[in-house]
Protein backbone atom coordinates (compact mmCIF):
# COMPACT_ATOMS: atom_id res chain seq x y z
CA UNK A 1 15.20 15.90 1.96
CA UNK A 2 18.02 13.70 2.03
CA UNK A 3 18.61 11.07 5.08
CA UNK A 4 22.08 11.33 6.60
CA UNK A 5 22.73 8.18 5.36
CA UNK A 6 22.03 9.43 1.51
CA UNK A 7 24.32 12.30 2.13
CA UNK A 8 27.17 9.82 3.96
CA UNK A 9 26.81 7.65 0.92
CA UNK A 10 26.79 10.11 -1.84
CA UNK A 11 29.87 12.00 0.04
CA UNK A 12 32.04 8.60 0.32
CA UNK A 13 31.78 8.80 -3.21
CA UNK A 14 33.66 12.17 -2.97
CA UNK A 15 35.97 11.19 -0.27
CA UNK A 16 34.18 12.55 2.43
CA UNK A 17 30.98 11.34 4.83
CA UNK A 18 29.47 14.31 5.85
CA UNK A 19 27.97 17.61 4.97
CA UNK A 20 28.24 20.94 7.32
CA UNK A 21 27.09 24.15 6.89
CA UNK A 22 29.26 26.54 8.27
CA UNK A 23 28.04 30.37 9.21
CA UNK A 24 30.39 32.54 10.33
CA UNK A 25 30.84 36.29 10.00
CA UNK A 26 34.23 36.46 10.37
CA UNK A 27 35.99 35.41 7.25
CA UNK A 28 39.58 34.44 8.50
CA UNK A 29 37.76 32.56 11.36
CA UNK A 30 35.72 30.72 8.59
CA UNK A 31 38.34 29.61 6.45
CA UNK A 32 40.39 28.20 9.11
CA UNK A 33 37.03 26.43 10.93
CA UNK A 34 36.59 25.32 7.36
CA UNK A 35 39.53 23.80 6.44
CA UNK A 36 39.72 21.66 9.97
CA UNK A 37 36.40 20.51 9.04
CA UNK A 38 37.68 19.66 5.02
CA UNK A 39 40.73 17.69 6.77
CA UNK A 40 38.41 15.76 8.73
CA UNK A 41 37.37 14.52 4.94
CA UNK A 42 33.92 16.29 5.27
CA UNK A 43 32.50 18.99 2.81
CA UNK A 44 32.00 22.64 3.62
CA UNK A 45 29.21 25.29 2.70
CA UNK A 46 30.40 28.47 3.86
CA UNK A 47 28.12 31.17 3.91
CA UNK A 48 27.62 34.56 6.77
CA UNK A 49 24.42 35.36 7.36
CA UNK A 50 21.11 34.10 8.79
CA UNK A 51 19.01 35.10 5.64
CA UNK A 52 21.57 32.93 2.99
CA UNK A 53 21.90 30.39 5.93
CA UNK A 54 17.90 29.47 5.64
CA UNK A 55 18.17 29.61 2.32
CA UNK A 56 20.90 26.85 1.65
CA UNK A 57 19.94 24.74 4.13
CA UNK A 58 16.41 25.10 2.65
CA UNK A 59 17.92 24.33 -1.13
CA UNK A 60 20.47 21.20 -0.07
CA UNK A 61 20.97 18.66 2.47
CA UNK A 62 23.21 18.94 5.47
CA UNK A 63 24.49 16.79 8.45
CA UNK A 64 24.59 19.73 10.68
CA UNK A 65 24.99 23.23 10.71
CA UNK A 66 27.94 24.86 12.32
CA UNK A 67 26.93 28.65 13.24
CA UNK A 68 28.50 31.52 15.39
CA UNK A 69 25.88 32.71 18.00
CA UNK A 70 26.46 36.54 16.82
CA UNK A 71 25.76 37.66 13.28
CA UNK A 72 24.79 40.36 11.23
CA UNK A 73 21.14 40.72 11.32
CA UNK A 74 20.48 38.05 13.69
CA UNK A 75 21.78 35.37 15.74
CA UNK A 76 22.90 31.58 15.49
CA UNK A 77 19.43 30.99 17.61
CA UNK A 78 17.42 32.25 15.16
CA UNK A 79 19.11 30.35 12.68
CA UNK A 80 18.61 27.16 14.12
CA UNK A 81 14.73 28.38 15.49
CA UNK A 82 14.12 28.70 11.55
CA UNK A 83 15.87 25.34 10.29
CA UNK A 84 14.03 23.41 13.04
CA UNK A 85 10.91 24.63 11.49
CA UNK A 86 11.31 22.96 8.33
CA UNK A 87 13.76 19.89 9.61
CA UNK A 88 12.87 18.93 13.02
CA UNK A 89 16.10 16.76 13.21
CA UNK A 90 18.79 19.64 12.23
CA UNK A 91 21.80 19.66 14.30
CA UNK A 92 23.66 23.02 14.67
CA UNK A 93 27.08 23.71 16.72
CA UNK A 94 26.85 26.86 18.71
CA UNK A 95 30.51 28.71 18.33
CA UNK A 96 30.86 32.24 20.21
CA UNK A 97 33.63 34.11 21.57
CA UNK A 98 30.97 35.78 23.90
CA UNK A 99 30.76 32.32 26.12
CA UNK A 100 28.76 32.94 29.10
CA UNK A 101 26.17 30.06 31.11
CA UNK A 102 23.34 32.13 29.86
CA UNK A 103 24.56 31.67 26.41
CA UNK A 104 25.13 27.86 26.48
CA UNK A 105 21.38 27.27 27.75
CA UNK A 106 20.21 29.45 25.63
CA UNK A 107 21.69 27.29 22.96
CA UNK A 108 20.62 23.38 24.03
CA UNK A 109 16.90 24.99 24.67
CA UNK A 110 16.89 25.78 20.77
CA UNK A 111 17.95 22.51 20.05
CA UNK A 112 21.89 22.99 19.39
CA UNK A 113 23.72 19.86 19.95
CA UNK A 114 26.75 21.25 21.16
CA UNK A 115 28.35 24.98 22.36
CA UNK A 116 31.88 25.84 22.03
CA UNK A 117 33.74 28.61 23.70
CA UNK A 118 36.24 30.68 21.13
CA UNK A 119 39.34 30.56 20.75
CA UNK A 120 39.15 26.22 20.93
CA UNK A 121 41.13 23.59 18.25
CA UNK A 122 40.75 21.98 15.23
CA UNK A 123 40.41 18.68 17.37
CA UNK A 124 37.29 19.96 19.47
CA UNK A 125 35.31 21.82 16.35
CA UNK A 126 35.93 18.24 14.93
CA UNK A 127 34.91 16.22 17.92
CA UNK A 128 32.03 18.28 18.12
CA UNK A 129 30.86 18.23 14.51
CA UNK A 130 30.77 14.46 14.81
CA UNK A 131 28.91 14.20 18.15
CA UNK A 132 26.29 16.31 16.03
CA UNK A 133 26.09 14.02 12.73
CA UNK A 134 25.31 11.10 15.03
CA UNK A 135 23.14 12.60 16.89
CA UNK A 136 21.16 13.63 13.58
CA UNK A 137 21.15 10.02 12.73
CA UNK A 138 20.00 8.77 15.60
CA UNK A 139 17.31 11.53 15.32
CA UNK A 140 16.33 10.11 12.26
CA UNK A 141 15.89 6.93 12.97
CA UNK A 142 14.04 7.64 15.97
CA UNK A 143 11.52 9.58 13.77
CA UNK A 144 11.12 7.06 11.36
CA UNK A 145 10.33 4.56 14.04
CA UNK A 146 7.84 6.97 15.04
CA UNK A 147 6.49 7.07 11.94
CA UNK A 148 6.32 3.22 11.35
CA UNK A 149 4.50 2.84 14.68
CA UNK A 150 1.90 5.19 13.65
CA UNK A 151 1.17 4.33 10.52
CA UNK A 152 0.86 0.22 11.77
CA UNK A 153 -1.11 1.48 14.39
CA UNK A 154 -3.06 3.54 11.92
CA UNK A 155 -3.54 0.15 9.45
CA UNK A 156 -4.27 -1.63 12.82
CA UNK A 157 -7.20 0.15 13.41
CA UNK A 158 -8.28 0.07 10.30
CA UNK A 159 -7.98 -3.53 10.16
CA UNK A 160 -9.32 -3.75 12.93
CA UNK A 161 -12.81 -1.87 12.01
CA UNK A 162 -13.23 -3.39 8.95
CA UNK A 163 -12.83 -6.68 11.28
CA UNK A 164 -15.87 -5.71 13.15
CA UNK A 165 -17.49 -4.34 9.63
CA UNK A 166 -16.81 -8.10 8.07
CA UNK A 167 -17.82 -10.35 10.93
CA UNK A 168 -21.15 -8.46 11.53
CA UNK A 169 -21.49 -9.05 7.18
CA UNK A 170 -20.61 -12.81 7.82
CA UNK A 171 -23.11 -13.27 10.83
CA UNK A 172 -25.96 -11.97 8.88
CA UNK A 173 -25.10 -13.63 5.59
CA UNK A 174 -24.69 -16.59 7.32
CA UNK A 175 -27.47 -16.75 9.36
CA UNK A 176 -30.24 -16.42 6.88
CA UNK A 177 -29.28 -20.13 5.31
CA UNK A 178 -29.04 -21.39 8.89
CA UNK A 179 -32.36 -20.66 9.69
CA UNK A 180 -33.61 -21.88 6.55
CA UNK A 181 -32.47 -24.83 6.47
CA UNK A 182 -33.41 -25.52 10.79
CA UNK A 183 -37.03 -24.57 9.37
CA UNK A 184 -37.02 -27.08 6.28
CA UNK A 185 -35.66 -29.50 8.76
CA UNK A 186 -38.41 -28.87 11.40
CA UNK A 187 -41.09 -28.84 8.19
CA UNK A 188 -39.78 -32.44 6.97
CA UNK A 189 -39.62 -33.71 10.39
CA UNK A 190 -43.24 -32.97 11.54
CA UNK A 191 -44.58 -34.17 7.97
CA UNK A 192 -42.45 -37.47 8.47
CA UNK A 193 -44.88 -37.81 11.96
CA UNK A 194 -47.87 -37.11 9.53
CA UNK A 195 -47.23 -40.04 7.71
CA UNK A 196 -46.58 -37.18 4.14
CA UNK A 197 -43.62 -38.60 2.73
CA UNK A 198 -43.87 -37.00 -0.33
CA UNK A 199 -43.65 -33.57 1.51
CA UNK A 200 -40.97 -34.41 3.72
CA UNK A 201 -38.92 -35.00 0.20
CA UNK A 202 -39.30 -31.66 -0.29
CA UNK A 203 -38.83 -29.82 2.66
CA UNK A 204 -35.21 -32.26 2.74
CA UNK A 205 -34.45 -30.81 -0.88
CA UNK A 206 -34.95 -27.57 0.10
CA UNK A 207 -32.76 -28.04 3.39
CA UNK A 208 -30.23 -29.58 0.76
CA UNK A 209 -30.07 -26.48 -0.81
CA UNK A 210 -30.00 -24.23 1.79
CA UNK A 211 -27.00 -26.19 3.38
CA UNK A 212 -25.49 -25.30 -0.13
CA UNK A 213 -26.02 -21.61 0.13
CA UNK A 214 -24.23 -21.70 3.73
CA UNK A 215 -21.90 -23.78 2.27
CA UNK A 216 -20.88 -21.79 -0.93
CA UNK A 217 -20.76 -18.78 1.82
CA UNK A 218 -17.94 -20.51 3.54
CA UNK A 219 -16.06 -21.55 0.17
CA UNK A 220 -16.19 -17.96 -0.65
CA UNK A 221 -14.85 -16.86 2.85
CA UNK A 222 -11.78 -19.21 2.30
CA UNK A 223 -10.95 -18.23 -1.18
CA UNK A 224 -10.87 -14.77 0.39
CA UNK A 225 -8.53 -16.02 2.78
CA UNK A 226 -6.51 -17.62 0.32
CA UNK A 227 -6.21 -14.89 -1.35
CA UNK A 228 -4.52 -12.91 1.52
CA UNK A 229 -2.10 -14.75 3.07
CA UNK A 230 -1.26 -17.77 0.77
CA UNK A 231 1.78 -17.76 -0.29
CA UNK A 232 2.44 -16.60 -3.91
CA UNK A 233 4.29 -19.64 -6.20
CA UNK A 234 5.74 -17.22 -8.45
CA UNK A 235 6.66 -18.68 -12.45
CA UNK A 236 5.90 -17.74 -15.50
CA UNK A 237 2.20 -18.43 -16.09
CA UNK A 238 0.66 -19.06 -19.43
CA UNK A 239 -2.80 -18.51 -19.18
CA UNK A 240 -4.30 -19.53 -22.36
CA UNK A 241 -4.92 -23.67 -21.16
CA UNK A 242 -6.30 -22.02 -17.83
CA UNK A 243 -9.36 -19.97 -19.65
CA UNK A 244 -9.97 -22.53 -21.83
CA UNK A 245 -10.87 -24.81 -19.01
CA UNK A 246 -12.78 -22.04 -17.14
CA UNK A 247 -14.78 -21.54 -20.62
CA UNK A 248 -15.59 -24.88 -20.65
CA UNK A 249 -16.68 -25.32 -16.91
CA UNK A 250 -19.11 -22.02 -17.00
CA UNK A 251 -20.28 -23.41 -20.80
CA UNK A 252 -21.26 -26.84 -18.55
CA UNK A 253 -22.90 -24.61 -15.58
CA UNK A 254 -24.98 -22.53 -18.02
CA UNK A 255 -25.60 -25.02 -20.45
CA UNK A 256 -29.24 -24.26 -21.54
CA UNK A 257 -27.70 -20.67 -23.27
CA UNK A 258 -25.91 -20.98 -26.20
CA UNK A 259 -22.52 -18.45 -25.47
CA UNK A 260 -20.88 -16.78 -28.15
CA UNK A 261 -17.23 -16.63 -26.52
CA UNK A 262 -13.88 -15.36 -28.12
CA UNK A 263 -10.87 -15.78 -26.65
CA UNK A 264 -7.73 -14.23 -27.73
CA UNK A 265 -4.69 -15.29 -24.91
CA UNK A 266 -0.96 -14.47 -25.73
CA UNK A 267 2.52 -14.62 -24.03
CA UNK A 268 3.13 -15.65 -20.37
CA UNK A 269 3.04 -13.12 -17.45
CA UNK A 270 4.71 -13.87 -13.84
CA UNK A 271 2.37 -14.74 -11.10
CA UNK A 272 0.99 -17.33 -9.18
CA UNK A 273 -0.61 -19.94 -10.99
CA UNK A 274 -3.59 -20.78 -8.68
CA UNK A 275 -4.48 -17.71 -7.79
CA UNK A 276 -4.61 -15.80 -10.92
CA UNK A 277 -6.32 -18.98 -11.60
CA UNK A 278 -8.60 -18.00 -8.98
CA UNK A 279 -9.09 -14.16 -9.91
CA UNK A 280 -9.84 -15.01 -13.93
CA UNK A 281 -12.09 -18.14 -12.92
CA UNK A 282 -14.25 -15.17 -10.73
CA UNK A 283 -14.48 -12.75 -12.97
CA UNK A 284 -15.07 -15.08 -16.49
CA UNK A 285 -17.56 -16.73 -13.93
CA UNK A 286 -19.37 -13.00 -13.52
CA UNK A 287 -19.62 -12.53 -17.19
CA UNK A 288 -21.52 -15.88 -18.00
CA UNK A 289 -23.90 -15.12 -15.34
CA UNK A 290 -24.65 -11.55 -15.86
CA UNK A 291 -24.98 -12.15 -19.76
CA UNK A 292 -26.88 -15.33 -19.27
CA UNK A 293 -30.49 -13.99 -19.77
CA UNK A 294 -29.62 -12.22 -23.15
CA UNK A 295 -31.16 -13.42 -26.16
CA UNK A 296 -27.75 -13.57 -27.27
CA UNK A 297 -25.05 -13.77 -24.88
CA UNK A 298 -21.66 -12.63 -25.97
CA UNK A 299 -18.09 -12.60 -23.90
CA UNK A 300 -14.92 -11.73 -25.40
CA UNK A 301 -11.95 -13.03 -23.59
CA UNK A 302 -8.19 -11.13 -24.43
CA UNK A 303 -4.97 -11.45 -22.71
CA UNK A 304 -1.74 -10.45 -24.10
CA UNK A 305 1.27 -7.88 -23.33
CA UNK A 306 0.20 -3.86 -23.10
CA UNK A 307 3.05 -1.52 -22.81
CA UNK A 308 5.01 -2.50 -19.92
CA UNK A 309 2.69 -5.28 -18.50
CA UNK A 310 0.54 -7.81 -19.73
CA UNK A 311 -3.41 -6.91 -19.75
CA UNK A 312 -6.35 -9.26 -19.16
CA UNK A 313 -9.50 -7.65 -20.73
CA UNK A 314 -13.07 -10.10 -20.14
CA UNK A 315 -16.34 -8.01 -21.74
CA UNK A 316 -19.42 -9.07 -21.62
CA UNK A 317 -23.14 -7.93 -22.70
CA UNK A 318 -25.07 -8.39 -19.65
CA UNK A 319 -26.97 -6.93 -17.39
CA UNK A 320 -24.43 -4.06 -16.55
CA UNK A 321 -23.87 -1.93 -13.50
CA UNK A 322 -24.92 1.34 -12.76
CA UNK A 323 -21.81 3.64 -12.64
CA UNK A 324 -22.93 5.59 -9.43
CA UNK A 325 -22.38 1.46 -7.95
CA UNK A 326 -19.11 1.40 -8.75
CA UNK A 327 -16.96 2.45 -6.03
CA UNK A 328 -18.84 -0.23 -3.60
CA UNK A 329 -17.79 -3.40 -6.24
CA UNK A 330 -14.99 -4.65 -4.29
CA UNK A 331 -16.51 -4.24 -0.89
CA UNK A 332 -17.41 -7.86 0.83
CA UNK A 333 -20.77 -9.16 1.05
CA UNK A 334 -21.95 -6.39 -1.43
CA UNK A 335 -24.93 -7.08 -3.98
CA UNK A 336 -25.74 -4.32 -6.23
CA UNK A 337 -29.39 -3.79 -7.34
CA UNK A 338 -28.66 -4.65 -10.81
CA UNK A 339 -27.50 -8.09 -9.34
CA UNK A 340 -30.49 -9.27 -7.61
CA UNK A 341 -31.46 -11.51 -9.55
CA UNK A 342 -28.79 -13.43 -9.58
CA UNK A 343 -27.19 -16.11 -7.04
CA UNK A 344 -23.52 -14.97 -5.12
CA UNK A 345 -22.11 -14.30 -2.08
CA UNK A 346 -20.21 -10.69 -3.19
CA UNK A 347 -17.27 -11.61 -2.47
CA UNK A 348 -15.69 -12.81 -5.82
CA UNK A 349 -14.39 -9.51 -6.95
CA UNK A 350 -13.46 -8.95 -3.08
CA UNK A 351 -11.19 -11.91 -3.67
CA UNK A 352 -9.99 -10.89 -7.30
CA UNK A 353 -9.00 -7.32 -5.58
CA UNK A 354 -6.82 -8.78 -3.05
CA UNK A 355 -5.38 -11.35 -5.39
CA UNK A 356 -4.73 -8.70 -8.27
CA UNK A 357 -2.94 -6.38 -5.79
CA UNK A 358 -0.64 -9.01 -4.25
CA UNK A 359 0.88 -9.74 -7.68
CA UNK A 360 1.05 -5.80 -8.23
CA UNK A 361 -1.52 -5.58 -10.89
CA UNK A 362 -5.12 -3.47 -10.80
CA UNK A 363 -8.45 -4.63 -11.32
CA UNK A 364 -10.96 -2.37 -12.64
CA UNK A 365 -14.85 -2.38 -14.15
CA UNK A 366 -15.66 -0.76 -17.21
CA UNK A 367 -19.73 -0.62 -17.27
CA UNK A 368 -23.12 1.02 -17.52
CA UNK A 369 -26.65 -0.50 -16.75
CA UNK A 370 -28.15 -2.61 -19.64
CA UNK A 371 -24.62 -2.14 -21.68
CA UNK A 372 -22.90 -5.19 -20.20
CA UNK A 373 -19.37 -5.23 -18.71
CA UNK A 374 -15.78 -5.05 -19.24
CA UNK A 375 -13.33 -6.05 -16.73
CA UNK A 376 -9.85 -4.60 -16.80
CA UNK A 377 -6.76 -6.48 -15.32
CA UNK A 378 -3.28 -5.18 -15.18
CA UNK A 379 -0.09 -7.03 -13.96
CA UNK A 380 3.40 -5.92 -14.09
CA UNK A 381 5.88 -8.37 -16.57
CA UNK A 382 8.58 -7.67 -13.95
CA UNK A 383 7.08 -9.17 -10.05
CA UNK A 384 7.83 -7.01 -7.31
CA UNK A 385 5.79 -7.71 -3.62
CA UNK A 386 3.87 -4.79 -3.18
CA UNK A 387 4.94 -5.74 0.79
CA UNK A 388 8.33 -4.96 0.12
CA UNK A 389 8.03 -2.13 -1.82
CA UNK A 390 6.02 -0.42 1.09
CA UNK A 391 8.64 -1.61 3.28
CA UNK A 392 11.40 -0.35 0.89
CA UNK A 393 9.68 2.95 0.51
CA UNK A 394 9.65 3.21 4.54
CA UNK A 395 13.58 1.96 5.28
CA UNK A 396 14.43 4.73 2.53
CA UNK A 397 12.21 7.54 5.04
């Protein structure tokens, strides 16, 4: 349904701003409440009965319903009782010639916003009808508050769950390389006292290298920060110089295979620069490694415009995943089975995700065990912040 201010705006462009449903049995009294109210530059439904009542309201939008308390078949209270079910912010105005105390409370417990004795003026009905409208509004508004504080406090929790999920991850990824390297440490140190230099060398290479593991841990955990609240350096990005250069790093890393890599990169596509740098340097970085033990390792490297956005497309013939894996890919600190063999942290796709999604785009993994991989990127060729959209799409509630 339409917010009050949709219907104000799309009325101004008729010459009025506001829309009133007016029930009323008696048709000389209806045509004169309904041309006060059409002076007043607002448009008029008329209609006389609860059962065609429900059903306009049900098939338009109005400001507020104007409704005599007796009618055939029913009463202005049920009217309003069966409008309030489906629109807790209506707004009726209670008109009777029957005006009693009874009456009135009767009214404001059903949720009328005003009562009004007959015979009363043009002035008052119109008075009245605007009291209602901005009450409506301000109903509105108060329920979309509402509605922002729950869902926040909704994502809050959330957040704050997968907080506890993530730091208990961290801790125990984290603490195996600490220990490992405190035990190398304590191995060099007592064969130093032995006199067993030769030893001690190493136990101190393998501290070296768990120090590394911590340390490529805590690399990964600021990418991943990056990646979230960085602040995106929008231009137009060619990409084509970028995965050259990330071809040529992995081809350095991996440099006892001999690769077969294609690469076919077209156009420009907005984003930020570094990141996407970021996302295609993880997942061109996941197909050398996974393909690496093939007797023939292949990766095929595309990038060019696809219907209204520009696709990245990075295959591989690796090791594969096993589709029942899928769904926990993105998740942080995850290594599937199939990756075991393997050195990470899981949290490069974790990273690509986020980054993907800030710029708009989707990320998704096209594989099978022992059938190698195929990674899917989408981006938009017009940038808009998923952040405002969301809060767009909530102003507009």
């Amino acid at each position: 349904m339409l917010t009050m201010h949709d219907n104000v705006e799309m009325s101004r462009l008729n010459g009025a701003w506001g829309r009133v449903l007016l029930v009323e049995d008696d048709d000389v009294q209806r045509e004169g409440m309904a041309q006060w109210l059409r002076d007043d530059g607002l448009v008029v439904d008329e209609c006389s009965t609860v059962e065609h009542a429900v059903a306009r309201y049900e098939g338009q939008a109005f400001d507020v319903v104007v409704t005599d308390l007796r009618l055939p078949i029913g009463s202005g209270l049920d009217l309003i009782r069966q409008i309030r079910e489906t629109d807790e912010c209506a707004c009726a105005v209670v008109v009777t010639q029957y005006a009693d105390m009874a009456a009135a409370v009767a009214s404001f417990r059903e949720g009328a916003a005003d009562f009004l004795a007959k015979p009363f003026q043009g002035d008052e009905l119109r008075a009245s009808v605007r009291r209602a409208i901005e009450r409506r509004a301000i109903s509105k508004r108060r329920d979309q508050l509402r509605l922002t504080l729950q869902e926040q406090n909704l994502q809050l929790q959330q957040s704050n769950e997968e907080l506890q999920i993530f730091a208990g991850r961290v801790a125990h990824d984290l603490r195996a390389p600490v220990r490992s390297t405190r035990l190398w440490a304590q191995f060099a140190a007592e064969a130093l006292e032995a006199g067993d230099v030769g030893t001690a060398g190493q136990y101190l290479s393998s501290t070296i290298r768990s120090i590394g593991s911590g340390t490529a841990i805590i690399d990964s955990l600021l990418a991943l920060s990056k990646s979230e609240v960085l602040e995106l350096n929008l231009e137009e990005f060619s990409p084509r110089a970028t995965v050259e250069t990330i071809v040529d790093s992995c081809r350095m890393e991996f440099g006892d295979r001999a690769f077969h890599v294609s690469t076919e990169i077209e156009g420009t596509v907005p984003g930020d620069p570094v990141l996407l740098g970021v996302a295609l340097t993880n997942v061109i970085h996941n197909a050398f490694k996974y393909s690496s033990q093939q007797n023939e390792p292949q990766i095929h490297i595309e990038g060019r415009r696809s219907g209204q956005g520009y696709r990245f497309t990075i295959r591989d013939n690796g090791v594969g995943i096993d589709p029942q894996q899928k769904g926990q890919l993105f998740q942080p600190f995850v290594r599937l089975q199939s990756a075991g063999h393997f050195s990470g942290e899981g949290l490069g796709l974790t990273t690509v995700k986020k980054i993907i999604e800030r710029h708009g785009g989707t990320v998704d993994l096209d594989s099978s065990s022992g059938a190698g991989t195929t990674a899917i990127i989408d981006l938009p060729v017009v940038f808009t912040d998923p952040q405002e959209q969301r809060a767009g799409v909530r102003d507009k509630g």
